[in-house]
PDB file of N, CA and C in Angstrom:
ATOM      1  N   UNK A   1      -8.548 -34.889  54.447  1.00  0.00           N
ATOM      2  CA  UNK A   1      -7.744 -34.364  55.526  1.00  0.00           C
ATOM      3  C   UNK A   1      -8.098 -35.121  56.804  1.00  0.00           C
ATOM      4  N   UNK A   2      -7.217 -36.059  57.441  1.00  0.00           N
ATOM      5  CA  UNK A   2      -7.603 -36.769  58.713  1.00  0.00           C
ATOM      6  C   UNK A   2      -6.614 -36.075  59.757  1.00  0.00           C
ATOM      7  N   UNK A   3      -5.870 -35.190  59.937  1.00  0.00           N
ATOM      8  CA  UNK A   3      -4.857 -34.534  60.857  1.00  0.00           C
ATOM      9  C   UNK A   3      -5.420 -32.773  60.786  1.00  0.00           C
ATOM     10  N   UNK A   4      -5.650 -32.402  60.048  1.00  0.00           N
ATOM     11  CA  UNK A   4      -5.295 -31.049  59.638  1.00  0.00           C
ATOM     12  C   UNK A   4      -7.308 -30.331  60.061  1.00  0.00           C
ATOM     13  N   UNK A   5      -7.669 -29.094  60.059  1.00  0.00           N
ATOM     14  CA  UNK A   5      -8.458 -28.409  60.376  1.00  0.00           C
ATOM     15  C   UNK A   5      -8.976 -27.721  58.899  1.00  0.00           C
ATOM     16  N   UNK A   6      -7.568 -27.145  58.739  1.00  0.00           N
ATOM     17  CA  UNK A   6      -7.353 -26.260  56.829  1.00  0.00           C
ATOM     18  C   UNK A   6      -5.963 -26.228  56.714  1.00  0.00           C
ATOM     19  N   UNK A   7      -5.703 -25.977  55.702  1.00  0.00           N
ATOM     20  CA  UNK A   7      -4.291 -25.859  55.101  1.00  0.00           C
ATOM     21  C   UNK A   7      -4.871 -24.788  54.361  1.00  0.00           C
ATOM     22  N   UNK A   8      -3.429 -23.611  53.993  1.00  0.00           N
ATOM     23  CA  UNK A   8      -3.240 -22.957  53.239  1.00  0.00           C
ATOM     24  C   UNK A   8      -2.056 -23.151  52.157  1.00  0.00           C
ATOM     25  N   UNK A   9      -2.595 -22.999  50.837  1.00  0.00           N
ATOM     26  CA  UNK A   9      -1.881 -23.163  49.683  1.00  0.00           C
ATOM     27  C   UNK A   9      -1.626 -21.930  49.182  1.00  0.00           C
ATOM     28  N   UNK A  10      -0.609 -20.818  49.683  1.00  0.00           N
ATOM     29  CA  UNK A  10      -0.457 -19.622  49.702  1.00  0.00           C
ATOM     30  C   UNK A  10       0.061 -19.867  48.066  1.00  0.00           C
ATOM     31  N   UNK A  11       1.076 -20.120  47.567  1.00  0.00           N
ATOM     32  CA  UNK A  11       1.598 -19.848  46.641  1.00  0.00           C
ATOM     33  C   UNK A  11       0.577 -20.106  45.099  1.00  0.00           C
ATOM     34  N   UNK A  12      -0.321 -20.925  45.459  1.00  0.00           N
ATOM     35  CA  UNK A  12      -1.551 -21.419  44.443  1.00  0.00           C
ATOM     36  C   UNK A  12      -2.505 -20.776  44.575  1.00  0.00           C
ATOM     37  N   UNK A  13      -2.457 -20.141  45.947  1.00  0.00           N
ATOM     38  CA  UNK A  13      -3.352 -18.896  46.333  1.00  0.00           C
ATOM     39  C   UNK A  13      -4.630 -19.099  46.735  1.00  0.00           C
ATOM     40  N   UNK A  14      -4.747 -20.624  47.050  1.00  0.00           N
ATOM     41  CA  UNK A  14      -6.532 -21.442  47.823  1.00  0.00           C
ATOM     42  C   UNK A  14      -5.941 -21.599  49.192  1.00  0.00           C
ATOM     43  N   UNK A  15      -7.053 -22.150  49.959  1.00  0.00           N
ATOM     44  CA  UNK A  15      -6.808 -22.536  51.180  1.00  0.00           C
ATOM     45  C   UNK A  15      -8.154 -24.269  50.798  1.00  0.00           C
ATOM     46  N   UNK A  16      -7.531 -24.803  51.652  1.00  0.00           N
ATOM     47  CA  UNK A  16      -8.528 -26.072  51.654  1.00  0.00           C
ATOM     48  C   UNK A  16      -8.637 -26.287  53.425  1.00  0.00           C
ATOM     49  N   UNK A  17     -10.128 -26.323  53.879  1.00  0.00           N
ATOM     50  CA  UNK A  17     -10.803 -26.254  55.220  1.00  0.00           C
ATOM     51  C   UNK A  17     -11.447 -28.177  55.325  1.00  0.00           C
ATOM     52  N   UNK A  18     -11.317 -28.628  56.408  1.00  0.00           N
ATOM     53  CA  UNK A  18     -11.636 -29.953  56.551  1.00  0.00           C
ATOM     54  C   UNK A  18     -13.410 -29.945  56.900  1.00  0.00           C
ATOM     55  N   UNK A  19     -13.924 -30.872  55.878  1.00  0.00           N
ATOM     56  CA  UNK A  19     -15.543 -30.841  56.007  1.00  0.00           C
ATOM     57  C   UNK A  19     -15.466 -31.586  57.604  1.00  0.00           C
ATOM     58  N   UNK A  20     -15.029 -31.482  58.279  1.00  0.00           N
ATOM     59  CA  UNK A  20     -15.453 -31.488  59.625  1.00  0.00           C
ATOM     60  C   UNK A  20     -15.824 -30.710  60.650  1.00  0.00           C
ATOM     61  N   UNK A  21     -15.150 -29.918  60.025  1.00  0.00           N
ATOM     62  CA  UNK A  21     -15.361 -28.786  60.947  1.00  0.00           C
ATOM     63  C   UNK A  21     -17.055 -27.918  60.904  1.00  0.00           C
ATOM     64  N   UNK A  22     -17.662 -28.419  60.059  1.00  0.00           N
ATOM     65  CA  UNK A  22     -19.125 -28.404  59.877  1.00  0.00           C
ATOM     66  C   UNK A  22     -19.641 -29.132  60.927  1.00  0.00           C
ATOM     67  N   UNK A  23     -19.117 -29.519  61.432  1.00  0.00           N
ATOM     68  CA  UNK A  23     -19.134 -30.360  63.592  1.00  0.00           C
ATOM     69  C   UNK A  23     -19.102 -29.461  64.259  1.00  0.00           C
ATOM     70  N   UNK A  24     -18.434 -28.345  64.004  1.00  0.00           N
ATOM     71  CA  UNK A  24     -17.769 -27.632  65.221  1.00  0.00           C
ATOM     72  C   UNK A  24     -19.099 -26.357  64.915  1.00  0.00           C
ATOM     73  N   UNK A  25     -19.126 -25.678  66.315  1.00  0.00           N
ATOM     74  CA  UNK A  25     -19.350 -24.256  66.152  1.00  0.00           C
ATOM     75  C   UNK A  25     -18.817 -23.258  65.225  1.00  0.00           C
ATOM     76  N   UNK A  26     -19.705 -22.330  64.614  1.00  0.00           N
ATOM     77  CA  UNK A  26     -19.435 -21.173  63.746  1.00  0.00           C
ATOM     78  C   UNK A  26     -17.975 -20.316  64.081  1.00  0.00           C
ATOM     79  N   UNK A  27     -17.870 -20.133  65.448  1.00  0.00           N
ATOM     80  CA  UNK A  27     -17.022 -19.248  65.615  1.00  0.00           C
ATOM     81  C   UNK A  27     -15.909 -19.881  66.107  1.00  0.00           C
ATOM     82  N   UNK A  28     -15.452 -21.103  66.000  1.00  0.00           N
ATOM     83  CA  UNK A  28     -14.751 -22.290  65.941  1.00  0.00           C
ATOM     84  C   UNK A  28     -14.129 -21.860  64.271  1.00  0.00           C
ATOM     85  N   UNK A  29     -15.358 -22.275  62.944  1.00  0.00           N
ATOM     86  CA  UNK A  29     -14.560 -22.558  61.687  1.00  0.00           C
ATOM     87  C   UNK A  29     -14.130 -21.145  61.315  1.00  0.00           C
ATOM     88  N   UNK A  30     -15.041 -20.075  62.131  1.00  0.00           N
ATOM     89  CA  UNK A  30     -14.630 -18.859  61.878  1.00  0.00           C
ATOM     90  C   UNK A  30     -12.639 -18.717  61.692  1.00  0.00           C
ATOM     91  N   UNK A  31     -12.487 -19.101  63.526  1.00  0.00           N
ATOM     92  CA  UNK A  31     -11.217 -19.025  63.654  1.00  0.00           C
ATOM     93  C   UNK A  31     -10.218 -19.831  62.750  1.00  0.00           C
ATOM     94  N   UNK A  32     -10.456 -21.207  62.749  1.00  0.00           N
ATOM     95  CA  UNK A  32      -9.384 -21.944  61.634  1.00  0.00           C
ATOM     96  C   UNK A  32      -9.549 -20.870  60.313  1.00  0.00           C
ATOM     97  N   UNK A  33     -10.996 -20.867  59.697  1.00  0.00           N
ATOM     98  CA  UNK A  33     -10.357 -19.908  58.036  1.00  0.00           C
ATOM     99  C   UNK A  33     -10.017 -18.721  58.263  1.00  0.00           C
ATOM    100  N   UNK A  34     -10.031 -17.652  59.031  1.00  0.00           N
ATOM    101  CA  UNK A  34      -8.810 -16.835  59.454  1.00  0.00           C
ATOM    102  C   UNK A  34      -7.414 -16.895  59.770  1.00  0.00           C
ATOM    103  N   UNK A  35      -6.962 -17.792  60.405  1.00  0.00           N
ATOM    104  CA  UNK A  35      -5.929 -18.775  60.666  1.00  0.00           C
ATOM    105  C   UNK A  35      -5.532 -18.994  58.771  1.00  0.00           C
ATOM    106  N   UNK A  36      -6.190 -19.857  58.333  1.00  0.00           N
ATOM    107  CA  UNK A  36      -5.510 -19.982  57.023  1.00  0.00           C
ATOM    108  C   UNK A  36      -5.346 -18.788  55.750  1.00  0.00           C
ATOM    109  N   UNK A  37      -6.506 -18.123  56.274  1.00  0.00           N
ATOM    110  CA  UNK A  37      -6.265 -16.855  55.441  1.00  0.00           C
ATOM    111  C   UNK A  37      -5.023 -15.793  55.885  1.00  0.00           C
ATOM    112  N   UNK A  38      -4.877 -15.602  57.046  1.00  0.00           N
ATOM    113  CA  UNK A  38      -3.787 -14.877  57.368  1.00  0.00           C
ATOM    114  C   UNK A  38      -2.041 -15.707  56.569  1.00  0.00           C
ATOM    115  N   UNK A  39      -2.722 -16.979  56.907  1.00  0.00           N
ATOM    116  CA  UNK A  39      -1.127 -17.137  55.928  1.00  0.00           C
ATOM    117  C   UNK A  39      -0.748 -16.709  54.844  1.00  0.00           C
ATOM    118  N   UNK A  40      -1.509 -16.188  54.167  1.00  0.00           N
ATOM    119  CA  UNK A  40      -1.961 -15.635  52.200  1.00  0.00           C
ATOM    120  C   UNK A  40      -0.848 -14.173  53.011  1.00  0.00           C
ATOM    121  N   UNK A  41      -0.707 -13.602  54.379  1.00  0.00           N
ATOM    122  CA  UNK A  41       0.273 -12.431  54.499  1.00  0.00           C
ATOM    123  C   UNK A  41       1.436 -13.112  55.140  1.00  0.00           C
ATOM    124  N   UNK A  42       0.606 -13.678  56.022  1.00  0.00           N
ATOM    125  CA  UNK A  42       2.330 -14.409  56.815  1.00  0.00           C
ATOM    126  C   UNK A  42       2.542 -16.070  56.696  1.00  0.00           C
ATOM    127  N   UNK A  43       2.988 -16.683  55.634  1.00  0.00           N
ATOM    128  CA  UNK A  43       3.325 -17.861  55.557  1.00  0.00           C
ATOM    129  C   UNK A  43       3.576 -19.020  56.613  1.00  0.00           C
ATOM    130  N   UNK A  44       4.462 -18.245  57.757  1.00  0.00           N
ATOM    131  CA  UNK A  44       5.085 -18.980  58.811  1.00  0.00           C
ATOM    132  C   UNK A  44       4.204 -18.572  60.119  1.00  0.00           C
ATOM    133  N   UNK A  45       4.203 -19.469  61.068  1.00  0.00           N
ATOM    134  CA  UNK A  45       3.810 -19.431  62.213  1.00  0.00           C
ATOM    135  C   UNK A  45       4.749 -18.504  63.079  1.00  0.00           C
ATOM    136  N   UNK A  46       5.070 -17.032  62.360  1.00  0.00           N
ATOM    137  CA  UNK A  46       5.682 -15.963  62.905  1.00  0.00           C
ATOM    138  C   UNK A  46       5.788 -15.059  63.917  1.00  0.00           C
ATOM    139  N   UNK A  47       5.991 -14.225  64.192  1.00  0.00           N
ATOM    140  CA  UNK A  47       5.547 -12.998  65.158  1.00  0.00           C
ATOM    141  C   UNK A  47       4.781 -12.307  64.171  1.00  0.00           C
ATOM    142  N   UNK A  48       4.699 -11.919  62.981  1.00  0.00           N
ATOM    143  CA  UNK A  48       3.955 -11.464  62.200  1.00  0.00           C
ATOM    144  C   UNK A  48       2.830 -11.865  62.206  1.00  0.00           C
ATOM    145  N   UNK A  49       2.625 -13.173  62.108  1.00  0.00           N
ATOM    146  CA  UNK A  49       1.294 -13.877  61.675  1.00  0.00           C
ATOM    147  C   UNK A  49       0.437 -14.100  62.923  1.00  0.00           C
ATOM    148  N   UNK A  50       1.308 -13.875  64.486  1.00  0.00           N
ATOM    149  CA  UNK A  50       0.623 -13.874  65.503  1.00  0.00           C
ATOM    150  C   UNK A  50       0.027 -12.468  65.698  1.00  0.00           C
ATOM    151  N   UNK A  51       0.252 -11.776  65.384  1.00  0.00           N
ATOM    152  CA  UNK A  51       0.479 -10.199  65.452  1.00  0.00           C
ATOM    153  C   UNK A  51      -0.972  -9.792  64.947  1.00  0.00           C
ATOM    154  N   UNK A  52      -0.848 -10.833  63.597  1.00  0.00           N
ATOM    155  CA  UNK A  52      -2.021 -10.387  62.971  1.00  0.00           C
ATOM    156  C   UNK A  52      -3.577 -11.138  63.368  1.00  0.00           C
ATOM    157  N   UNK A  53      -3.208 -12.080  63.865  1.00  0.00           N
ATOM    158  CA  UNK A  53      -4.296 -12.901  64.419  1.00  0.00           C
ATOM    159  C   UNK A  53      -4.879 -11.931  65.503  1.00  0.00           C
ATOM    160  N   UNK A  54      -4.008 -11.736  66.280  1.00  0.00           N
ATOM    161  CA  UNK A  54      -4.589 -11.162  67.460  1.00  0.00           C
ATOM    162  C   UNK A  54      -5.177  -9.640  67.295  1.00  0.00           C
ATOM    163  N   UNK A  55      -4.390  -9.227  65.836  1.00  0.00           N
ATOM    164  CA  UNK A  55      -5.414  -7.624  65.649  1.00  0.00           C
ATOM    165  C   UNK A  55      -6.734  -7.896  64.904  1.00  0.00           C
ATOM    166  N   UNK A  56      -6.577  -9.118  64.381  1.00  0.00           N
ATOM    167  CA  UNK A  56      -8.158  -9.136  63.733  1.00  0.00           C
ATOM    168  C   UNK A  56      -9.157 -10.288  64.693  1.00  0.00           C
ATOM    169  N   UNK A  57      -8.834 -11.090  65.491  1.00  0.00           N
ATOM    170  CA  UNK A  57      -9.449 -11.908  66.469  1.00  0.00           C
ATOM    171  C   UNK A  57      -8.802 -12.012  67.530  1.00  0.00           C
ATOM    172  N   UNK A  58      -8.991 -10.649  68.413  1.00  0.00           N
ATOM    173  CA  UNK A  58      -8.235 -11.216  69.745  1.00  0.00           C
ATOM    174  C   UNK A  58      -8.751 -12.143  70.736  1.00  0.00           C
ATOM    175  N   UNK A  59      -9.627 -13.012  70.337  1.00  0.00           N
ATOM    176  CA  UNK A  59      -9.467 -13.935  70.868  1.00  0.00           C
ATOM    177  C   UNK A  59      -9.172 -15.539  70.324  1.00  0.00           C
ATOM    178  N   UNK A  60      -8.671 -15.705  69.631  1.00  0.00           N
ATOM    179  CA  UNK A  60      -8.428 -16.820  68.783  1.00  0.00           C
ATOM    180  C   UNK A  60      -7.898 -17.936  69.929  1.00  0.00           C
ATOM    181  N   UNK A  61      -6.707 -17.814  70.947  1.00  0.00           N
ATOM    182  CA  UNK A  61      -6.350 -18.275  71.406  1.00  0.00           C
ATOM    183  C   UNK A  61      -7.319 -19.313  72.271  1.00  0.00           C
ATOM    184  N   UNK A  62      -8.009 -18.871  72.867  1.00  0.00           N
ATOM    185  CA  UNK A  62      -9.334 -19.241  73.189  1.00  0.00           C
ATOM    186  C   UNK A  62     -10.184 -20.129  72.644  1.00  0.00           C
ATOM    187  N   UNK A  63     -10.633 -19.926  71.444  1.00  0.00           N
ATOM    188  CA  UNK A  63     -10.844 -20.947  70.043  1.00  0.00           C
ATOM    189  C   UNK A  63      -9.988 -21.621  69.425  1.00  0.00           C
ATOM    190  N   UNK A  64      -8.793 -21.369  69.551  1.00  0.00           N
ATOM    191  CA  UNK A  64      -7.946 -22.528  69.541  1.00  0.00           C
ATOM    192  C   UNK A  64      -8.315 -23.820  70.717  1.00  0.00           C
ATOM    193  N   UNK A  65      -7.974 -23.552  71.582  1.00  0.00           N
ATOM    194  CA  UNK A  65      -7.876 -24.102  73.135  1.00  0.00           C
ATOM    195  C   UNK A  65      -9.565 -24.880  72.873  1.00  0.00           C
ATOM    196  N   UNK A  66     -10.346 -24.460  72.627  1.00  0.00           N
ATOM    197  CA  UNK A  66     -11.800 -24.972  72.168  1.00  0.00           C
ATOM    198  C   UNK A  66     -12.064 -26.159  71.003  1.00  0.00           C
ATOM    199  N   UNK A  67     -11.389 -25.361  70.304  1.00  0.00           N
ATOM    200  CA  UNK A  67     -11.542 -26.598  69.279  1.00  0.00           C
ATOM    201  C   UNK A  67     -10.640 -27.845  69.066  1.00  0.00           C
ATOM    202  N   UNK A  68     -10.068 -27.827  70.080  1.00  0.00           N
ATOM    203  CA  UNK A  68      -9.086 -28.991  70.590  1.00  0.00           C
ATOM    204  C   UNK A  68      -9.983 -30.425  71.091  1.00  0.00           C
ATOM    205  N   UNK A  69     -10.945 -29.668  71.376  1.00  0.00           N
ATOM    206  CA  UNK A  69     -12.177 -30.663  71.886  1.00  0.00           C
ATOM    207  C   UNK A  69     -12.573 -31.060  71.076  1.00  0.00           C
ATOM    208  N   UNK A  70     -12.910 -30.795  70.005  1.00  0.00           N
ATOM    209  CA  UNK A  70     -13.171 -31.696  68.713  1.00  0.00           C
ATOM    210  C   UNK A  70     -12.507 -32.465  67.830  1.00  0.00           C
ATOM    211  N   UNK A  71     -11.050 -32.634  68.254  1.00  0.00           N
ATOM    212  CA  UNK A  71     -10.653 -33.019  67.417  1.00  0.00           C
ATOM    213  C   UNK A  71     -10.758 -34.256  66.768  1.00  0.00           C
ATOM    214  N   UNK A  72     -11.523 -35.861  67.765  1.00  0.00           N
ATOM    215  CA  UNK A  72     -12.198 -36.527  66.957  1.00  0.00           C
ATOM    216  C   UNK A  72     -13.227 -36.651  65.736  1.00  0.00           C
ATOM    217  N   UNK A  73     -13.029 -35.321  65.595  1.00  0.00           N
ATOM    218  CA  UNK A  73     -14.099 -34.749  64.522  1.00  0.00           C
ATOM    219  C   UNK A  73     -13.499 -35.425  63.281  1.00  0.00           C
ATOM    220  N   UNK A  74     -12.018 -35.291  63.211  1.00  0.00           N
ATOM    221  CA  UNK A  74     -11.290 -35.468  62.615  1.00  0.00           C
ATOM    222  C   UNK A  74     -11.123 -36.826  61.648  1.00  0.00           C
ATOM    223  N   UNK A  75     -11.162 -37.497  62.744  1.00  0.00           N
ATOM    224  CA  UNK A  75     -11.002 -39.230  62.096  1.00  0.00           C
ATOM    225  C   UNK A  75     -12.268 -39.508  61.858  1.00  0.00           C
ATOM    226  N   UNK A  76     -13.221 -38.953  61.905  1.00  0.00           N
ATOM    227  CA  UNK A  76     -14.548 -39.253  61.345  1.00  0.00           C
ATOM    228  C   UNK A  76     -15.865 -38.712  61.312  1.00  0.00           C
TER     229      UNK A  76
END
């Protein structure tokens, strides 16, 4: 994975998380595998799936906005 954080493979029913993120802070990879686990209910980047982010991590947005800083993590 050189773009991506995790992907969720809802219909195969895994999620796959980028060994980079072993760079980042805990409560950084926290947020991405929540993020991909919530898709296993809401597939789409919905009102649903925001809905649910924010009742189980209201602050994600935040850790989003954070881990933006890493994203050279990415390419290597």
């Amino acid at each position: 994975m050189k773009s991506q954080w995790g992907n969720c493979h809802w219909r195969q029913g895994y999620i796959t998380l980028n060994t980079a993120l072993a760079r980042c802070p805990e409560t950084l990879r926290d947020y991405v595998a929540l993020h991909e686990l919530v898709h296993f209910v809401h597939p789409d980047h919905g009102p649903g799936f925001y809905g649910l982010m924010d009742r189980l991590m209201p602050d994600w947005r935040q850790r989003r906005k954070e881990l933006r800083r890493y994203g050279g993590a990415l390419a290597g």
